[in-house]
C-alpha atoms as a PDB file:
ATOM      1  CA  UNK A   1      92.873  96.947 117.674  1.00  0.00           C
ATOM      2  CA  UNK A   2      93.038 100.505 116.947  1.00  0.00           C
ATOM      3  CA  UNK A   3      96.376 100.113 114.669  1.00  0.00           C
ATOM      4  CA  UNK A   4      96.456  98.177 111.295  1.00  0.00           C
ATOM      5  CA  UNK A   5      99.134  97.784 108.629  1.00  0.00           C
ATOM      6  CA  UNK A   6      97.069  99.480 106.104  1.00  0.00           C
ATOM      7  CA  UNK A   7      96.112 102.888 106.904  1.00  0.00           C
ATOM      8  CA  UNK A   8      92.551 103.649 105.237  1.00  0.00           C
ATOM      9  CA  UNK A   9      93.471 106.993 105.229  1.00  0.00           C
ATOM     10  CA  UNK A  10      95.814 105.612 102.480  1.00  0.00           C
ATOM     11  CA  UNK A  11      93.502 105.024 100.344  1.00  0.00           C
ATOM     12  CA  UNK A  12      92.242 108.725  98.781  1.00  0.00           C
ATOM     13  CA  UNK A  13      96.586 109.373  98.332  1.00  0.00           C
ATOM     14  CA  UNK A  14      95.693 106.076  95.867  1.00  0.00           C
ATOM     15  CA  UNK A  15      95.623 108.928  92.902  1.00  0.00           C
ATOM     16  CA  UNK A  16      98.934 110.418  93.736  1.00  0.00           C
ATOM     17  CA  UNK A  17     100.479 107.225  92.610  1.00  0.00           C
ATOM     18  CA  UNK A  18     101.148 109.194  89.098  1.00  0.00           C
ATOM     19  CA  UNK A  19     103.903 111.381  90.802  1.00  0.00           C
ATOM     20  CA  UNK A  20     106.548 109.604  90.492  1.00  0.00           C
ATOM     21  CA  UNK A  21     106.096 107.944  87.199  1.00  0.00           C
ATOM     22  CA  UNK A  22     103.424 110.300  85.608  1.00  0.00           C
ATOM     23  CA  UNK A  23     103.030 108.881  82.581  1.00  0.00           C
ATOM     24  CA  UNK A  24     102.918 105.625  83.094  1.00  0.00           C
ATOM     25  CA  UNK A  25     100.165 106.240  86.217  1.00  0.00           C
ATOM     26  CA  UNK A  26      97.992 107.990  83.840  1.00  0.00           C
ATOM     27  CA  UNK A  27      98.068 105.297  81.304  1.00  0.00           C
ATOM     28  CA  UNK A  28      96.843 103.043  84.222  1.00  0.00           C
ATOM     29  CA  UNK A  29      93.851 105.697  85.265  1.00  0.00           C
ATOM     30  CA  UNK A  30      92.968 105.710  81.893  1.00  0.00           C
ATOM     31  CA  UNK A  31      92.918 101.782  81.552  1.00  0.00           C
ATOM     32  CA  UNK A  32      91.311 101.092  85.061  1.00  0.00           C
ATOM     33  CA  UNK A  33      88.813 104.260  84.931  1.00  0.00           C
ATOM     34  CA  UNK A  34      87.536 102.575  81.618  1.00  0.00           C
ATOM     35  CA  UNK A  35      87.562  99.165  82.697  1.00  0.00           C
ATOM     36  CA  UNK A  36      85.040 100.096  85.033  1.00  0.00           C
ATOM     37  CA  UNK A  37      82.759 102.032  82.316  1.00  0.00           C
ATOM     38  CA  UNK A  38      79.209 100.805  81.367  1.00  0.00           C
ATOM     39  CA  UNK A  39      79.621  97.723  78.937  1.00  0.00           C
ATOM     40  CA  UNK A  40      78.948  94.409  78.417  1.00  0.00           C
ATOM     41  CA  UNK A  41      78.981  94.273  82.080  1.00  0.00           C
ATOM     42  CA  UNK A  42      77.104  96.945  84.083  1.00  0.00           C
ATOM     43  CA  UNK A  43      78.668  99.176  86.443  1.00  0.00           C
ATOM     44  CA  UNK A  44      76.805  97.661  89.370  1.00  0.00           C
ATOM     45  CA  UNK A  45      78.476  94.072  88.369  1.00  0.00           C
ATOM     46  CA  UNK A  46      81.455  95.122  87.657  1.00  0.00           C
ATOM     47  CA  UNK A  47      81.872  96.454  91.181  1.00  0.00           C
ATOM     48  CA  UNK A  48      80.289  93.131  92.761  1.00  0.00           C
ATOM     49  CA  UNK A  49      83.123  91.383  90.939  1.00  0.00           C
ATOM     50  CA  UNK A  50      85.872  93.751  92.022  1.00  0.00           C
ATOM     51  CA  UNK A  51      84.442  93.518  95.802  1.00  0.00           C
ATOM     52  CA  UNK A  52      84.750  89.472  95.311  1.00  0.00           C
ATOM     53  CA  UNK A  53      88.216  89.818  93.625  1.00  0.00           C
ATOM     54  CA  UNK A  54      89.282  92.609  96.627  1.00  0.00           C
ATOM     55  CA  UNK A  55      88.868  89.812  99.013  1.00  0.00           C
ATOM     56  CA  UNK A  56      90.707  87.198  96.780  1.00  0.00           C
ATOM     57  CA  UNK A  57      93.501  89.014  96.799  1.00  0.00           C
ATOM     58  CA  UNK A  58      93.096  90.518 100.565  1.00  0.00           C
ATOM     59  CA  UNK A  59      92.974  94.158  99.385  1.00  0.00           C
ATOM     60  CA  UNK A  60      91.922  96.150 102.400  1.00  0.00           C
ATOM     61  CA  UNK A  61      91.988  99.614 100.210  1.00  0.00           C
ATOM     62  CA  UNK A  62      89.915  97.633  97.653  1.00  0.00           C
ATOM     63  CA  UNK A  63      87.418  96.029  99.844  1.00  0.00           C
ATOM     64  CA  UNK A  64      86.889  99.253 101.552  1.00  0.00           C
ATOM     65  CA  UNK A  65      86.863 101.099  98.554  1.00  0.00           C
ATOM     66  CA  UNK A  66      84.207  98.573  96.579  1.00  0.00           C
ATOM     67  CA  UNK A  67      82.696  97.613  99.572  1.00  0.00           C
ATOM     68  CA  UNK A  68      81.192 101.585  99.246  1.00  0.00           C
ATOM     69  CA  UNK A  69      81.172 101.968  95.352  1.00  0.00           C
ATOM     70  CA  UNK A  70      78.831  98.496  95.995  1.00  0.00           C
ATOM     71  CA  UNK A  71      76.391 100.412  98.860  1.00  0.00           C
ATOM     72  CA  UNK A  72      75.955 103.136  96.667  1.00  0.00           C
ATOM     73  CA  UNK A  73      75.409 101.082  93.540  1.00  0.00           C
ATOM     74  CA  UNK A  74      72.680  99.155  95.064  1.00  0.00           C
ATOM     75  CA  UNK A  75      74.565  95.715  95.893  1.00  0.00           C
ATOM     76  CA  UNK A  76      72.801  94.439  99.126  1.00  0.00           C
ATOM     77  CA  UNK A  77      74.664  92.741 102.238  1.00  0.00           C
ATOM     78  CA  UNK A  78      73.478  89.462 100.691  1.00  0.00           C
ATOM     79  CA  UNK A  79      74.379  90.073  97.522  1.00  0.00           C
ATOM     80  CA  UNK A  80      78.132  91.033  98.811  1.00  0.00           C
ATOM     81  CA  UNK A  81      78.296  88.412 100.937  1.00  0.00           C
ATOM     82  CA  UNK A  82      77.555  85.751  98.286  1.00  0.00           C
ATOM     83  CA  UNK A  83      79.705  87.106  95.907  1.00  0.00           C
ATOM     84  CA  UNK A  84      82.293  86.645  99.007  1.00  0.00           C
ATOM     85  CA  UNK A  85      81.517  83.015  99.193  1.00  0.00           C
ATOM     86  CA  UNK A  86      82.036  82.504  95.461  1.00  0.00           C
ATOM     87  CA  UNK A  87      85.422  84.463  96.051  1.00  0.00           C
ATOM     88  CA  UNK A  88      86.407  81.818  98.708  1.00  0.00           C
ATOM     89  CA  UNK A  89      84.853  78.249  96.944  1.00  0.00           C
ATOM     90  CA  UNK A  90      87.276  79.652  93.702  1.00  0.00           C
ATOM     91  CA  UNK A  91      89.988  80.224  95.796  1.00  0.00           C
ATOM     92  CA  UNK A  92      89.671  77.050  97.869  1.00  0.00           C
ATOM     93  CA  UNK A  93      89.373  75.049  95.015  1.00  0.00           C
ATOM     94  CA  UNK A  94      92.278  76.287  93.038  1.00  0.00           C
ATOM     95  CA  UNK A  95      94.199  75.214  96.409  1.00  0.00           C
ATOM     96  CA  UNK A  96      92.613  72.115  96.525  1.00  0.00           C
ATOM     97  CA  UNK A  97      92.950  71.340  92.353  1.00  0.00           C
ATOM     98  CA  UNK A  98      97.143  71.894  92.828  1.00  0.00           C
ATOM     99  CA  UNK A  99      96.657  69.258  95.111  1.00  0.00           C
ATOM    100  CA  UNK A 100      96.797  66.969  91.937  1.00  0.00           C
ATOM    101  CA  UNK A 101     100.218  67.967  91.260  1.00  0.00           C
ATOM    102  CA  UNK A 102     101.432  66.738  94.801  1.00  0.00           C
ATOM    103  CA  UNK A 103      99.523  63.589  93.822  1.00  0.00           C
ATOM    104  CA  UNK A 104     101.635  63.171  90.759  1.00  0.00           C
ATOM    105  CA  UNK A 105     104.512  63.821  92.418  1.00  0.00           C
ATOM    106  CA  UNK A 106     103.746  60.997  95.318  1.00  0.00           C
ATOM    107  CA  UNK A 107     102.677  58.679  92.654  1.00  0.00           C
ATOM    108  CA  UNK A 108     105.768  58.848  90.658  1.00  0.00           C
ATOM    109  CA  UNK A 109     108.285  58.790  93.522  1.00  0.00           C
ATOM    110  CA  UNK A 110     106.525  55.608  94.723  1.00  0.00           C
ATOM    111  CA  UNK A 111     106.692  53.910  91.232  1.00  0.00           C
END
């Protein structure tokens, strides 16, 4: 499949989101460039986590993007990969929890 949806050349014209609304798309460099600062949280994690959330949300810029901020942070295959699978069990299981609601619902339309 040579042709996707998303085209990763996309990705580096991510900063040139500012010219249409400069001010507000600096305010959001500002904010995301510092969320991603040493902290609490090192740089190294913080990029693990935004790898995991990148697939949560099925970011294909952001999963290519952190999937290479993550090799050249250190993050090993395994270490992605797990982080992946803690990604998935989060998102199956917030499925799975609404699940209650239907429940509920069944239970109180058979009362």
């Amino acid at each position: 499949m040579d042709k996707t949806y998303y085209n990763p050349k996309d990705l580096k014209k991510f900063g040139s989101i500012t010219e249409w609304n400069e001010e507000l798309g600096n305010k959001f460099f500002d904010y995301y460039n510092r969320v991603f600062e040493e902290g609490s949280l090192s740089a190294r994690e913080k990029s693990l986590i935004a790898l995991a959330v990148a697939h949560t949300i099925q970011c294909p810029y952001c999963i290519d993007a952190y999937t290479g901020d993550g090799l050249q942070r250190g993050i090993t295959k395994e270490e992605m990969m797990e982080a992946l699978h803690v990604a998935g069990a989060i998102r199956g299981g917030a499925s799975l929890v609404h699940g209650v609601q239907m429940m509920n619902k069944v239970n109180k339309l058979e009362m």
